[in-house]
N, C-alpha and C. Protein backbone atom coordinates (compact mmCIF):
# COMPACT_ATOMS: atom_id res chain seq x y z
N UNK A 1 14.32 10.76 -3.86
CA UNK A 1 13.67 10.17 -2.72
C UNK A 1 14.35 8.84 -2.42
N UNK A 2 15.15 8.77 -1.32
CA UNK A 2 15.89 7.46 -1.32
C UNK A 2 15.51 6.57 -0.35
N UNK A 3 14.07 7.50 0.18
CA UNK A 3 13.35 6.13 1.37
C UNK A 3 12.14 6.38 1.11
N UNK A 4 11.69 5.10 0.77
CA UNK A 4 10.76 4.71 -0.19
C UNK A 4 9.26 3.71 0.99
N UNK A 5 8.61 4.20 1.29
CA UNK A 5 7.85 3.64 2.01
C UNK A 5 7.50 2.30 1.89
N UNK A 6 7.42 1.14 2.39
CA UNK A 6 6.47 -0.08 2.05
C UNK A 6 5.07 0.36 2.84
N UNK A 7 4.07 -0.39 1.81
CA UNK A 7 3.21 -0.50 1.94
C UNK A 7 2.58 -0.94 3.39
N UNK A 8 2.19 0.08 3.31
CA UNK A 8 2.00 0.12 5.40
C UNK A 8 0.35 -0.98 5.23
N UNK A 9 0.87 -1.89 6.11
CA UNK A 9 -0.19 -3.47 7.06
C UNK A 9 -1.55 -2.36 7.07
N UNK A 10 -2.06 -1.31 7.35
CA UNK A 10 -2.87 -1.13 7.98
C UNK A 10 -3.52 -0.42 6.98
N UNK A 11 -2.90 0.07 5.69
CA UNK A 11 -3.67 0.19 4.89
C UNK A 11 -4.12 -1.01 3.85
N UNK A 12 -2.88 -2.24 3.97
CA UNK A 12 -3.85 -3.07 3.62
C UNK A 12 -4.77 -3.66 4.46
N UNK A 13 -5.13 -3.41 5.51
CA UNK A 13 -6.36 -4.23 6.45
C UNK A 13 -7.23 -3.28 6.16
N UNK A 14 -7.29 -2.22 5.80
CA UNK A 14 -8.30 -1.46 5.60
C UNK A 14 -8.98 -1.50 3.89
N UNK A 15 -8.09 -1.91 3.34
CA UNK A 15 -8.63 -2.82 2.07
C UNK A 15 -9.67 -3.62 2.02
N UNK A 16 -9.54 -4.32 2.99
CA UNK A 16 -10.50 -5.87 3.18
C UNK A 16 -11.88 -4.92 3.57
N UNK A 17 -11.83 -3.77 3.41
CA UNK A 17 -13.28 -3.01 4.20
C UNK A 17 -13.65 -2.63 2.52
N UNK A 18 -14.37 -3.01 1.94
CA UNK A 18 -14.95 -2.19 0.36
C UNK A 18 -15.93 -0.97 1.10
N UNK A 19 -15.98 -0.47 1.80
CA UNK A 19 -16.85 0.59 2.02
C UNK A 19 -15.64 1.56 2.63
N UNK A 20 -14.53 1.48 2.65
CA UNK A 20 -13.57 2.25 2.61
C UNK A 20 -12.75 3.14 2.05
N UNK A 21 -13.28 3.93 1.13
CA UNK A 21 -13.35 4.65 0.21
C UNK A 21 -11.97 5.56 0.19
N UNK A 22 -11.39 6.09 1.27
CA UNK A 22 -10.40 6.92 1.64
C UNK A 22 -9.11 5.76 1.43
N UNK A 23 -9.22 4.68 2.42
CA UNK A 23 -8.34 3.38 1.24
C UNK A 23 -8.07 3.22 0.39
N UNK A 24 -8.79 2.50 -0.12
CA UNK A 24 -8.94 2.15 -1.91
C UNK A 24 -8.33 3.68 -2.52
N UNK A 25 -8.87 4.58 -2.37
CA UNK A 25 -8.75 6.23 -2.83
C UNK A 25 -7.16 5.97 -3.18
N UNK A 26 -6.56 6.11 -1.67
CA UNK A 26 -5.21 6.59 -1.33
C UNK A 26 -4.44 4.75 -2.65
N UNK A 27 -4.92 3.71 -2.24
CA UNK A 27 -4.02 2.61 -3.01
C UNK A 27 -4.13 3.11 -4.50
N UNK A 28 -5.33 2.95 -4.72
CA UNK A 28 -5.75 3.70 -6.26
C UNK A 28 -4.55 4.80 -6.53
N UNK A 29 -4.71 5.59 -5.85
CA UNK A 29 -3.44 7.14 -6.66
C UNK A 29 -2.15 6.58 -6.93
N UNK A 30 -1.72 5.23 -5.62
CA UNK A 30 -0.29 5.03 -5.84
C UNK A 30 -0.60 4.16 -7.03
N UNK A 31 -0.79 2.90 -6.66
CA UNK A 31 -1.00 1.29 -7.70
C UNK A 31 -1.58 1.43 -8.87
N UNK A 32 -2.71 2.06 -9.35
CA UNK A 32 -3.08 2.24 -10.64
C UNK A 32 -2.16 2.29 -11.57
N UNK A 33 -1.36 3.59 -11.74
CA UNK A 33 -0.61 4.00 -12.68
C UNK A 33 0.57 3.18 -12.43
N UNK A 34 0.97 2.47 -11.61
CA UNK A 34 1.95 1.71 -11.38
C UNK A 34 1.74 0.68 -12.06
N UNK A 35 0.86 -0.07 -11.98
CA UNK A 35 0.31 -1.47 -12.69
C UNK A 35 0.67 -1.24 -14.10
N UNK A 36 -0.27 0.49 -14.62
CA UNK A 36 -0.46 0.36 -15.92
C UNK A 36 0.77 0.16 -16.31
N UNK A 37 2.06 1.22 -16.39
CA UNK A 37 3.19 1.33 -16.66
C UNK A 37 3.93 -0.25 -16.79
N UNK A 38 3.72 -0.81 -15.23
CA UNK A 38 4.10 -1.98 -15.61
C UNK A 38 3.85 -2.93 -16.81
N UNK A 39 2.30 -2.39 -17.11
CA UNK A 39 1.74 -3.63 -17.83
C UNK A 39 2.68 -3.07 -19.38
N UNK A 40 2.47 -1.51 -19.53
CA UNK A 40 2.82 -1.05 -20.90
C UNK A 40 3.98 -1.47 -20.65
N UNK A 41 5.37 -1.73 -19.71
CA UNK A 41 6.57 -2.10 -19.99
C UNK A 41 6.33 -3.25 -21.13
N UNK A 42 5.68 -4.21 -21.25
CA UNK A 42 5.68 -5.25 -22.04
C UNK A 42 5.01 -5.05 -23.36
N UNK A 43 5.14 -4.09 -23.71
CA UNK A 43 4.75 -3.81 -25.00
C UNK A 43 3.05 -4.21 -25.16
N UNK A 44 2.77 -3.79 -24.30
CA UNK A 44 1.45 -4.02 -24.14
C UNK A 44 0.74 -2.65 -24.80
N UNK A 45 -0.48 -3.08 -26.02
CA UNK A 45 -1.36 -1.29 -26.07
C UNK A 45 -1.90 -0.47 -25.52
N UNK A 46 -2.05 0.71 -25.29
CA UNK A 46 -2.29 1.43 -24.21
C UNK A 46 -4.01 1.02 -23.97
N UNK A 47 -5.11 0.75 -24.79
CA UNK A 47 -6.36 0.43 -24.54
C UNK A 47 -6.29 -0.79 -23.84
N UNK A 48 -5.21 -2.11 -24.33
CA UNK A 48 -5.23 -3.13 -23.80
C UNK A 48 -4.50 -3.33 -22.26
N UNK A 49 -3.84 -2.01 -22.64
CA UNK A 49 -3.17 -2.32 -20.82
C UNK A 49 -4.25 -1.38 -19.85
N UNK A 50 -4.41 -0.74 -20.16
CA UNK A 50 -6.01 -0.54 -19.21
C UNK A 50 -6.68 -1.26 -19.11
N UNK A 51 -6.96 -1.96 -19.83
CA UNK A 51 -8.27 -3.57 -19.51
C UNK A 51 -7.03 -3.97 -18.41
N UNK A 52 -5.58 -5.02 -18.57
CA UNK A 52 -5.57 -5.46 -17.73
C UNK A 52 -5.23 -4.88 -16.23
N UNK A 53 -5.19 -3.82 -16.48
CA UNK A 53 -4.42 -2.50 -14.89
C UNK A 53 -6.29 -3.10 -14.28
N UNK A 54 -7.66 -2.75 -14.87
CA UNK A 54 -8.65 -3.34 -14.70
C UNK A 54 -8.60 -4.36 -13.83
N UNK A 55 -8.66 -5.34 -14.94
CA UNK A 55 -8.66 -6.53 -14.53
C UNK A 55 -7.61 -7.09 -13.00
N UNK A 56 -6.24 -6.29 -13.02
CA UNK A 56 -5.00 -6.67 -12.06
C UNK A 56 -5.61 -5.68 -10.49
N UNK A 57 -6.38 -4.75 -10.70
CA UNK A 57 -6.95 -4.14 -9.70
C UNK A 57 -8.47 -5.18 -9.24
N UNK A 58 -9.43 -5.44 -10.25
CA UNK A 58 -10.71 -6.20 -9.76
C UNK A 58 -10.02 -7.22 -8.97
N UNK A 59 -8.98 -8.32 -9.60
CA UNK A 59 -8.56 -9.49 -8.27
C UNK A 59 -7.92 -8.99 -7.46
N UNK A 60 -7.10 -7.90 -6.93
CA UNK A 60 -6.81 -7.37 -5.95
C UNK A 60 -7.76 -7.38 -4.90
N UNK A 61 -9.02 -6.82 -5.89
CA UNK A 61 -10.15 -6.22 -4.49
C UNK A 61 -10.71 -7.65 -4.02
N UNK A 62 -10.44 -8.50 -4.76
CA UNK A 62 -11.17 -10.23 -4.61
C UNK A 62 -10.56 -10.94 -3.63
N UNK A 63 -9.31 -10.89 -3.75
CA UNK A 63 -8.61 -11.78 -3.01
C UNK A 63 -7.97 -10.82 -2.10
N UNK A 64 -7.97 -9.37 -1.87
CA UNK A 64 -7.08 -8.54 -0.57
C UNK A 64 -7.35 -9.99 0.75
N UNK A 65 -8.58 -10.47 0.85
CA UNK A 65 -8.49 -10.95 2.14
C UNK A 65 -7.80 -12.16 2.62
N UNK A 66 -7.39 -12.54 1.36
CA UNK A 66 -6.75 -13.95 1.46
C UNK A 66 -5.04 -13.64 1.76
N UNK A 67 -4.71 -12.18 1.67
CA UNK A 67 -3.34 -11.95 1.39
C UNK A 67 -3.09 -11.79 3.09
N UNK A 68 -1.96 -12.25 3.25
CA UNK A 68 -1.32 -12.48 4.31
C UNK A 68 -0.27 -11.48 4.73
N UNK A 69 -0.77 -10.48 5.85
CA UNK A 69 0.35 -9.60 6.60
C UNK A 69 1.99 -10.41 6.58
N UNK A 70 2.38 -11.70 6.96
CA UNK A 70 3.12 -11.52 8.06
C UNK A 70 4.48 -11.60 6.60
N UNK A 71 5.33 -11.05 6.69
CA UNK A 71 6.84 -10.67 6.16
C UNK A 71 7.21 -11.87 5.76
N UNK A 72 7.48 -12.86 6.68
CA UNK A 72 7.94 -13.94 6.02
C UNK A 72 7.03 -15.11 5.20
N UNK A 73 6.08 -14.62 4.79
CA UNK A 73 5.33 -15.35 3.52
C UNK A 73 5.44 -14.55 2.28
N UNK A 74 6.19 -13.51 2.30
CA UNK A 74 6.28 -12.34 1.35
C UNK A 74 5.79 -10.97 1.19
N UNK A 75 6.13 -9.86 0.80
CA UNK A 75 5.74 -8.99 0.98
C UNK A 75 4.71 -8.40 -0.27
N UNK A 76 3.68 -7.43 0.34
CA UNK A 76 2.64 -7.25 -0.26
C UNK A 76 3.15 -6.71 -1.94
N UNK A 77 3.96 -6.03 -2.17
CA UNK A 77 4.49 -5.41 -3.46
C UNK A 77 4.77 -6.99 -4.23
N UNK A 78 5.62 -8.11 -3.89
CA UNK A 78 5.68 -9.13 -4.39
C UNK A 78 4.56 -9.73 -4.98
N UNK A 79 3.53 -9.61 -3.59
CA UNK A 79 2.02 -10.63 -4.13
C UNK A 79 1.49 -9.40 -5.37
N UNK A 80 1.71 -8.21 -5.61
CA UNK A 80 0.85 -7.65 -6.52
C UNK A 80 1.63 -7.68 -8.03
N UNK A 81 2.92 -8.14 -7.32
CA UNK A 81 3.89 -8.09 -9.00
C UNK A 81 3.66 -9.38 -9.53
N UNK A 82 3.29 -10.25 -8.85
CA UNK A 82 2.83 -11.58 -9.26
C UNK A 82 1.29 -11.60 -10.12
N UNK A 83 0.57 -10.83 -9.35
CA UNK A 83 -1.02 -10.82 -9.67
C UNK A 83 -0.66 -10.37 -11.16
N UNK A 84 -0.22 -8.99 -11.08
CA UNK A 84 0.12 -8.48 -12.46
C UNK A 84 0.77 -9.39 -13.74
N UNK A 85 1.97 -9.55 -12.93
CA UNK A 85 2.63 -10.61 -13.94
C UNK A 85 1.72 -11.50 -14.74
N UNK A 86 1.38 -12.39 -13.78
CA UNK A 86 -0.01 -13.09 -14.25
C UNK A 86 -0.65 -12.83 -15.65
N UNK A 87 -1.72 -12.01 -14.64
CA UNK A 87 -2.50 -11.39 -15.75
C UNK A 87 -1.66 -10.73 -17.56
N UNK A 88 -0.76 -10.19 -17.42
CA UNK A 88 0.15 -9.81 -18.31
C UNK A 88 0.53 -11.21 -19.02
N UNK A 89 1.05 -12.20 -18.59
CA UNK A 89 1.03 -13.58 -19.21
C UNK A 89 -0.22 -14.03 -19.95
N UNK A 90 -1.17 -13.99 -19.16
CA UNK A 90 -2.55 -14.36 -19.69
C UNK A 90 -3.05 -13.73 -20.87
N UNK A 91 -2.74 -12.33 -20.83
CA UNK A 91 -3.33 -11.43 -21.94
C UNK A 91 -1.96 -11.58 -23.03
N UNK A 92 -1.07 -12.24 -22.84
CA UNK A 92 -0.23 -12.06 -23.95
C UNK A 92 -0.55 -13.63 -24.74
N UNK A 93 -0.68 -14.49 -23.83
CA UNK A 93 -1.06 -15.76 -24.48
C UNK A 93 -2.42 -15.84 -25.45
N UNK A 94 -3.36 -14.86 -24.54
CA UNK A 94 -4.54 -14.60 -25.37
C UNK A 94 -4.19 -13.93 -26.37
N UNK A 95 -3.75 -13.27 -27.17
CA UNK A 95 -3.00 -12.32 -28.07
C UNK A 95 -2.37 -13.28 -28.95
N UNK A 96 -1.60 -14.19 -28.50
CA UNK A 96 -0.99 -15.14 -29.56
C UNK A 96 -1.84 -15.81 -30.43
N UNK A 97 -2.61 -16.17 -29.82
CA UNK A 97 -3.84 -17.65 -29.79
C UNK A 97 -4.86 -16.70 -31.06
N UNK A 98 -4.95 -15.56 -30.96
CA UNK A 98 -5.93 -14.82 -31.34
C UNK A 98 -5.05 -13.33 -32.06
N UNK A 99 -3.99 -13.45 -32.80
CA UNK A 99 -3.64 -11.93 -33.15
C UNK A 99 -4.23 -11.34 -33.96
N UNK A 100 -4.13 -10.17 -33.73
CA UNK A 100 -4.09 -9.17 -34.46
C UNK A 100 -3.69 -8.27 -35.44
N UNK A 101 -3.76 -8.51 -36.66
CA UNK A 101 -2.64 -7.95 -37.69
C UNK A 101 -1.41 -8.04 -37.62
N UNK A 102 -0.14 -7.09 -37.78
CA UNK A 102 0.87 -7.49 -37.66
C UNK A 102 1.62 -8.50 -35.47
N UNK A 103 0.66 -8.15 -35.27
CA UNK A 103 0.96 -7.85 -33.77
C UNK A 103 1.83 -9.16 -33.03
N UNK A 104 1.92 -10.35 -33.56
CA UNK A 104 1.88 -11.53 -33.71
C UNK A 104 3.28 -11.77 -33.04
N UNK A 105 4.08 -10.71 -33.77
CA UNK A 105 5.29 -10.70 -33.68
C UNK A 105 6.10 -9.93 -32.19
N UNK A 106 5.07 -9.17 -31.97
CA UNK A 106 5.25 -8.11 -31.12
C UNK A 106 5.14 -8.98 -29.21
N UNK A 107 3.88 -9.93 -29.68
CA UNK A 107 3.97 -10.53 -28.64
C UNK A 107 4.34 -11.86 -28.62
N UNK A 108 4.77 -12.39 -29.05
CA UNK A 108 5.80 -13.33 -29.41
C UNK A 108 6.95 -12.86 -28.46
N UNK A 109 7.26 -11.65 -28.91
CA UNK A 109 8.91 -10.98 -28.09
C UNK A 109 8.18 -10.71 -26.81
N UNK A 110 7.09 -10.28 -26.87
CA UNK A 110 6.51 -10.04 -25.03
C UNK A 110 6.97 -10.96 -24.16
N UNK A 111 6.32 -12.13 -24.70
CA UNK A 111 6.23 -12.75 -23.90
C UNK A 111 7.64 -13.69 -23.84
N UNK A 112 8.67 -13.34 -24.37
CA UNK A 112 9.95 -13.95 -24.51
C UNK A 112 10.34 -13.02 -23.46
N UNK A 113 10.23 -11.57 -23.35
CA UNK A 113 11.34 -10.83 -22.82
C UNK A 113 10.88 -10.64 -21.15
N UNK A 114 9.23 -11.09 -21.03
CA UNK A 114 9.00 -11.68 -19.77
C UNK A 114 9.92 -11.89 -18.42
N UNK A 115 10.37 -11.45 -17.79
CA UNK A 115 11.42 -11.81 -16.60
C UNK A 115 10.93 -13.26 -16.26
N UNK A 116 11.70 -14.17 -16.04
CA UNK A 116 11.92 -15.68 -15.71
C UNK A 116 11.94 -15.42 -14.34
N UNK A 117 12.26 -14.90 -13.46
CA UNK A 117 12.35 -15.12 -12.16
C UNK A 117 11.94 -13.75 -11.37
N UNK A 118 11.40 -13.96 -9.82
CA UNK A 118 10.36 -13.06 -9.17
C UNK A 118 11.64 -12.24 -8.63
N UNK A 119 12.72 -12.48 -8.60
CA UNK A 119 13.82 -11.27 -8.18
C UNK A 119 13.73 -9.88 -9.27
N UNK A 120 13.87 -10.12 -10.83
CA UNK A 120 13.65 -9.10 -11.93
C UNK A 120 12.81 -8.61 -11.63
N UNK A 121 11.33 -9.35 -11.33
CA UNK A 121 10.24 -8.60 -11.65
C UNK A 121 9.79 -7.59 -9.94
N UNK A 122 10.11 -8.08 -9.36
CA UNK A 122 10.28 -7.38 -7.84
C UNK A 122 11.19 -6.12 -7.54
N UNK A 123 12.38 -6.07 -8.65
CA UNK A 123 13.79 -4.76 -8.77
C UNK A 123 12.29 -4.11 -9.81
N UNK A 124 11.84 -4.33 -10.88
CA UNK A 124 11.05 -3.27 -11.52
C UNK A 124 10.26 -3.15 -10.86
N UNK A 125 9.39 -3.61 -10.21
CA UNK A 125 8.28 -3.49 -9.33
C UNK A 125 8.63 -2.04 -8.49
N UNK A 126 9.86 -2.54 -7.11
CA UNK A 126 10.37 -1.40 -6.63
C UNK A 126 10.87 -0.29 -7.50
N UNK A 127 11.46 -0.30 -8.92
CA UNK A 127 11.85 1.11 -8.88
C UNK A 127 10.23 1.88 -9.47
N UNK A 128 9.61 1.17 -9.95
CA UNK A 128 8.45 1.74 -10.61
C UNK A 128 7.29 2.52 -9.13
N UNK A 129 7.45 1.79 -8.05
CA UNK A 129 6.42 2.07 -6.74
C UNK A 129 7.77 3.40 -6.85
N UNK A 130 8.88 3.40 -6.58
CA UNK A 130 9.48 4.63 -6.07
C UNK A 130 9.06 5.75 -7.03
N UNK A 131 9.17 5.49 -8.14
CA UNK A 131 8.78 6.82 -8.82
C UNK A 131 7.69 7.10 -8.52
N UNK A 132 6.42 6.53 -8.82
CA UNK A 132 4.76 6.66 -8.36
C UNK A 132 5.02 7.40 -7.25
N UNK A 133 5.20 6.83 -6.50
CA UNK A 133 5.17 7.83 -4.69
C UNK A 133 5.79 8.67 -4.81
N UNK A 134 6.90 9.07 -5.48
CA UNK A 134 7.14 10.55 -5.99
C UNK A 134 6.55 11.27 -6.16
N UNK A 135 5.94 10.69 -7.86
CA UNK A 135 5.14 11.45 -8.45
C UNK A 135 3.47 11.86 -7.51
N UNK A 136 3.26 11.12 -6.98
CA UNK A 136 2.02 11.17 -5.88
C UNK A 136 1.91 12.49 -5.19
N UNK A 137 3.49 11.89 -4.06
CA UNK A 137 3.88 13.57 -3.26
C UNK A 137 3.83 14.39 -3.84
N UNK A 138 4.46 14.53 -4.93
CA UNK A 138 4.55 15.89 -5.50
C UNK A 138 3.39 16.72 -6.39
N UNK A 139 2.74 15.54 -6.69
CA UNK A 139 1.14 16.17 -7.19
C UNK A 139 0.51 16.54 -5.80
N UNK A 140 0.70 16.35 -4.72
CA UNK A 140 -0.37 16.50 -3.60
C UNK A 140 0.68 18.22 -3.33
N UNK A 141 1.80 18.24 -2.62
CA UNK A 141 2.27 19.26 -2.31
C UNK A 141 2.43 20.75 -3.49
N UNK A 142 2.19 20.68 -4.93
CA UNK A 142 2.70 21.28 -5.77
C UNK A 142 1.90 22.67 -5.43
N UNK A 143 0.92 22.69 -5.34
CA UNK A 143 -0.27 24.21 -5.09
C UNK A 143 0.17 24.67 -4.01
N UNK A 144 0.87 24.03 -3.18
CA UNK A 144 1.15 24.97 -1.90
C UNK A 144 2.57 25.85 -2.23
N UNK A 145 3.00 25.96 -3.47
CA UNK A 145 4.40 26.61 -3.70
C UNK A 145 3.85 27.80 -5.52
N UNK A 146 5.25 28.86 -5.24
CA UNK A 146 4.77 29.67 -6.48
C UNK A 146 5.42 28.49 -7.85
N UNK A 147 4.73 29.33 -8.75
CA UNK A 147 5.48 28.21 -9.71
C UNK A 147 6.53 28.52 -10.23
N UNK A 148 7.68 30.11 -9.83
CA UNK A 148 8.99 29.73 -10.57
C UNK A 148 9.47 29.27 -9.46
N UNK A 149 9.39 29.07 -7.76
CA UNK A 149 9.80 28.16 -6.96
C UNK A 149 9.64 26.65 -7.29
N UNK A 150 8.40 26.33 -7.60
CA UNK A 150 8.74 24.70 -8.25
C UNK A 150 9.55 24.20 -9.19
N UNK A 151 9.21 25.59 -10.31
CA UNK A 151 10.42 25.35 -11.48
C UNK A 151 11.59 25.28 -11.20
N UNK A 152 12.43 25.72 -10.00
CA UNK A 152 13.74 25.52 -9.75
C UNK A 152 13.84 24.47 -9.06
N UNK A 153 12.67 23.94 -8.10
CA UNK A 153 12.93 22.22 -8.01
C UNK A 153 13.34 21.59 -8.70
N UNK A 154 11.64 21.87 -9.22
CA UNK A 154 12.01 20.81 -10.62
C UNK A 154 12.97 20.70 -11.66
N UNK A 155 13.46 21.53 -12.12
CA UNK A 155 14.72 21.85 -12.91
C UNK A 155 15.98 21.26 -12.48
N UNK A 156 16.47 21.20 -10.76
CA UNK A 156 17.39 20.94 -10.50
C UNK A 156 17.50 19.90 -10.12
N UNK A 157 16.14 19.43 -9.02
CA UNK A 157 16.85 18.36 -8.32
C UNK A 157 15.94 16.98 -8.83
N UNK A 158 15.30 17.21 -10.15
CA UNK A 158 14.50 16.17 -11.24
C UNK A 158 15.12 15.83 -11.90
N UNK A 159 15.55 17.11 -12.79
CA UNK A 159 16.12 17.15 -13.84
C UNK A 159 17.45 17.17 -13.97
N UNK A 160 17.77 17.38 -13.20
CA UNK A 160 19.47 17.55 -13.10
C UNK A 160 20.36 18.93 -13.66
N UNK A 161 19.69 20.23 -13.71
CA UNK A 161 19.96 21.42 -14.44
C UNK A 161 21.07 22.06 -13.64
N UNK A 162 21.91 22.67 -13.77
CA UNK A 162 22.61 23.87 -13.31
C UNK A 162 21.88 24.68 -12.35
N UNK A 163 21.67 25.08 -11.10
CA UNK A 163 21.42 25.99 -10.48
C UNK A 163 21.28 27.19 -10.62
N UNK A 164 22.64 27.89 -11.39
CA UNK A 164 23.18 28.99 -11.71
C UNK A 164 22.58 29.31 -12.81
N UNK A 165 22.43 28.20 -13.76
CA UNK A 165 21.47 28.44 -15.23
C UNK A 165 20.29 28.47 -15.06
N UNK A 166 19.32 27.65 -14.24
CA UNK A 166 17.58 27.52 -13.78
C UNK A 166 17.79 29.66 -12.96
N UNK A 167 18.52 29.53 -12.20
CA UNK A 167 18.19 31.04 -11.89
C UNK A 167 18.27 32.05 -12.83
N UNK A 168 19.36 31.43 -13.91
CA UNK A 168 19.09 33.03 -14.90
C UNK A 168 17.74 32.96 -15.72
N UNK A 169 17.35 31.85 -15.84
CA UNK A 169 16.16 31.10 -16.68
C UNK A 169 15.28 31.77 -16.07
N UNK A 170 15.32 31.49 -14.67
CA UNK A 170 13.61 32.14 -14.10
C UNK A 170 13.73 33.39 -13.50
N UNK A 171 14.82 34.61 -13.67
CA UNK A 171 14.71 35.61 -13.15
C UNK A 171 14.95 35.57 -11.62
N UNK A 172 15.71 34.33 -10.91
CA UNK A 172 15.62 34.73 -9.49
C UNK A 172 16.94 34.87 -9.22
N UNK A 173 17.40 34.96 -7.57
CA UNK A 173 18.71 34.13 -7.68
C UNK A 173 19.06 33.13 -7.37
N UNK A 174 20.30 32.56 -7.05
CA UNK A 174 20.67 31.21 -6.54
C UNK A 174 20.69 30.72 -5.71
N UNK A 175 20.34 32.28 -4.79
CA UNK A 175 20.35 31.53 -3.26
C UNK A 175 18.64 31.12 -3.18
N UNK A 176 17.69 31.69 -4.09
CA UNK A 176 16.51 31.08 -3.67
C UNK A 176 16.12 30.20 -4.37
N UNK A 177 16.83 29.81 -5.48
CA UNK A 177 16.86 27.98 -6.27
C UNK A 177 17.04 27.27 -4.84
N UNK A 178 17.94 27.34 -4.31
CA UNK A 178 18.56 26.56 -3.40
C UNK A 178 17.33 25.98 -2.00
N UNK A 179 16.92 27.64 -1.87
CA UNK A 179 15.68 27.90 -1.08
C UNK A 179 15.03 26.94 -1.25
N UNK A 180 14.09 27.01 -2.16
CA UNK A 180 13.20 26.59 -2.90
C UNK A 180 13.06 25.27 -3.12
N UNK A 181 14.50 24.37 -3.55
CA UNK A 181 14.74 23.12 -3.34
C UNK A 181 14.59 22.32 -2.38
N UNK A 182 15.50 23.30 -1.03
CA UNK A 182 15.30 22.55 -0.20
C UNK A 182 14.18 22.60 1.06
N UNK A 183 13.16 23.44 0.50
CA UNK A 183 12.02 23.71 1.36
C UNK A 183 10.74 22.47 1.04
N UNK A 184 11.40 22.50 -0.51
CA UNK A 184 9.97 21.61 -1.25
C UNK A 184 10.28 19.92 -1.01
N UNK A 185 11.56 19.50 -1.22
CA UNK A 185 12.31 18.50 -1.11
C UNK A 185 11.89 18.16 0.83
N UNK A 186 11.78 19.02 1.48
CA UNK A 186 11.19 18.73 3.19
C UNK A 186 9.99 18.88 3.07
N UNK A 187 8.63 19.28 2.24
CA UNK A 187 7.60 18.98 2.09
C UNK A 187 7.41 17.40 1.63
N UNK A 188 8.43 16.99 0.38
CA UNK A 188 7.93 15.60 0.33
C UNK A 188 8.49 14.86 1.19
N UNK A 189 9.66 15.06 1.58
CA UNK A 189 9.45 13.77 2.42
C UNK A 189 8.81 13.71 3.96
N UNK A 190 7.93 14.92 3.87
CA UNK A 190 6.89 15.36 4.97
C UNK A 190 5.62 14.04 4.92
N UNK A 191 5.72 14.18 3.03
CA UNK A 191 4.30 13.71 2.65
C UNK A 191 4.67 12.42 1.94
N UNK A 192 5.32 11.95 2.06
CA UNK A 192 6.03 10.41 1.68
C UNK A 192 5.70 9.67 3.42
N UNK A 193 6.25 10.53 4.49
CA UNK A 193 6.06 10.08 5.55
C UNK A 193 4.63 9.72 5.95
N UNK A 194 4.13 10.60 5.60
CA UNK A 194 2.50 10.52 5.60
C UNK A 194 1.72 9.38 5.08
N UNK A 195 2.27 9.43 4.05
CA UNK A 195 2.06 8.06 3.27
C UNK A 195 2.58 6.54 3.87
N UNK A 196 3.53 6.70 4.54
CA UNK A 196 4.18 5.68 5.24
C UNK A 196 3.34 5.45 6.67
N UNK A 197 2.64 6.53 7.30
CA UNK A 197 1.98 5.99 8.33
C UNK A 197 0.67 6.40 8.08
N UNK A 198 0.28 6.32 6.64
CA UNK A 198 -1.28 6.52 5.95
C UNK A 198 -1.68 7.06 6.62
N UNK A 199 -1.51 8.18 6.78
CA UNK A 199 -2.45 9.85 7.10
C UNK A 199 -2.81 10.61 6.03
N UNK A 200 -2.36 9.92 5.06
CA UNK A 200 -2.06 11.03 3.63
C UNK A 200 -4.23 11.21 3.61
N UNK A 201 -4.69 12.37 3.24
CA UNK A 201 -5.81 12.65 2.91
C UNK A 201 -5.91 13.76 2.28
């Protein structure tokens, strides 16, 4: 997927609505698992990086209204890699102050290997949102296909497999790997688009 939606203005104005359920819904599927990942990049525990994915989502919903549309004050993926960051600082300092068995050591290096500047943490930010919205599309579109047609997607143009080998694998031929690829590959970026002008439901 090499075009990667930003976060479309109008689903964050529809944020600032808490009785917006189809919102929040649609940010939730992308940002959740995005946060968490982020947070686990830092050697964070998986119980403890759910508290802060928590915690990095509750001030989201606190402050959405204070966050500012316009481009040149920064863009919305920035203000949330910051929020995160944050919080990820906070819970690692709390961790020092207060360790835990061997753990002492562990975040010690956390918080050393920390990115120093909002350019690092903005390149992980983006490649981590690109995979999510991948993975998003492709959980939403997957039931509408058979599954040794997905398997030759997935096999080839995920995974990087042989064509010629995924077809002897799944009993088809090569011309409908090919099929198959490129039918599903125009579903997502059907539904990436969707996502880009938040219709996705």
């Amino acid at each position: 997927m090499n075009s990667v939606p930003e976060t479309r203005p109008s689903l964050l104005l529809r944020l600032r609505d808490a009785r917006d359920q189809q919102a929040w819904m649609t940010f939730l599927e992308i940002y959740q698992p995005l946060i968490y990942r982020l947070v686990r990049q830092k050697r964070v525990q998986d119980a403890d990086a759910r508290e802060v994915t928590q915690e990095v989502l509750l001030a989201v919903a606190g402050a959405i209204d204070q966050w500012d549309a316009n481009p040149q004050r920064g863009t919305f993926r920035g203000w949330l890699a910051t929020i995160t960051r944050n919080f990820v600082v906070n819970f690692l300092i709390r961790q020092s102050r207060h360790p835990r068995g061997s753990g002492d050591t562990d975040v010690r290096r956390g918080l050393e290997e920390l990115p120093a500047g909002d350019c690092d943490e903005s390149v992980l930010f983006d490649l981590e949102e690109k995979r999510q919205i991948f993975r998003w599309a492709a959980d939403r579109i997957r039931h509408e296909f058979r599954e040794t047609h997905w398997q030759a997607f997935w096999r080839t143009a995920v995974e990087g497999h042989n064509a010629t080998v995924v077809a002897g694998e799944l009993g088809i031929s090569t011309g409908l790997v090919y099929v198959s690829r490129n039918r599903i590959m125009k579903r997502l970026r059907d539904q990436v688009e969707r996502f880009r002008n938040h219709e996705a439901g």
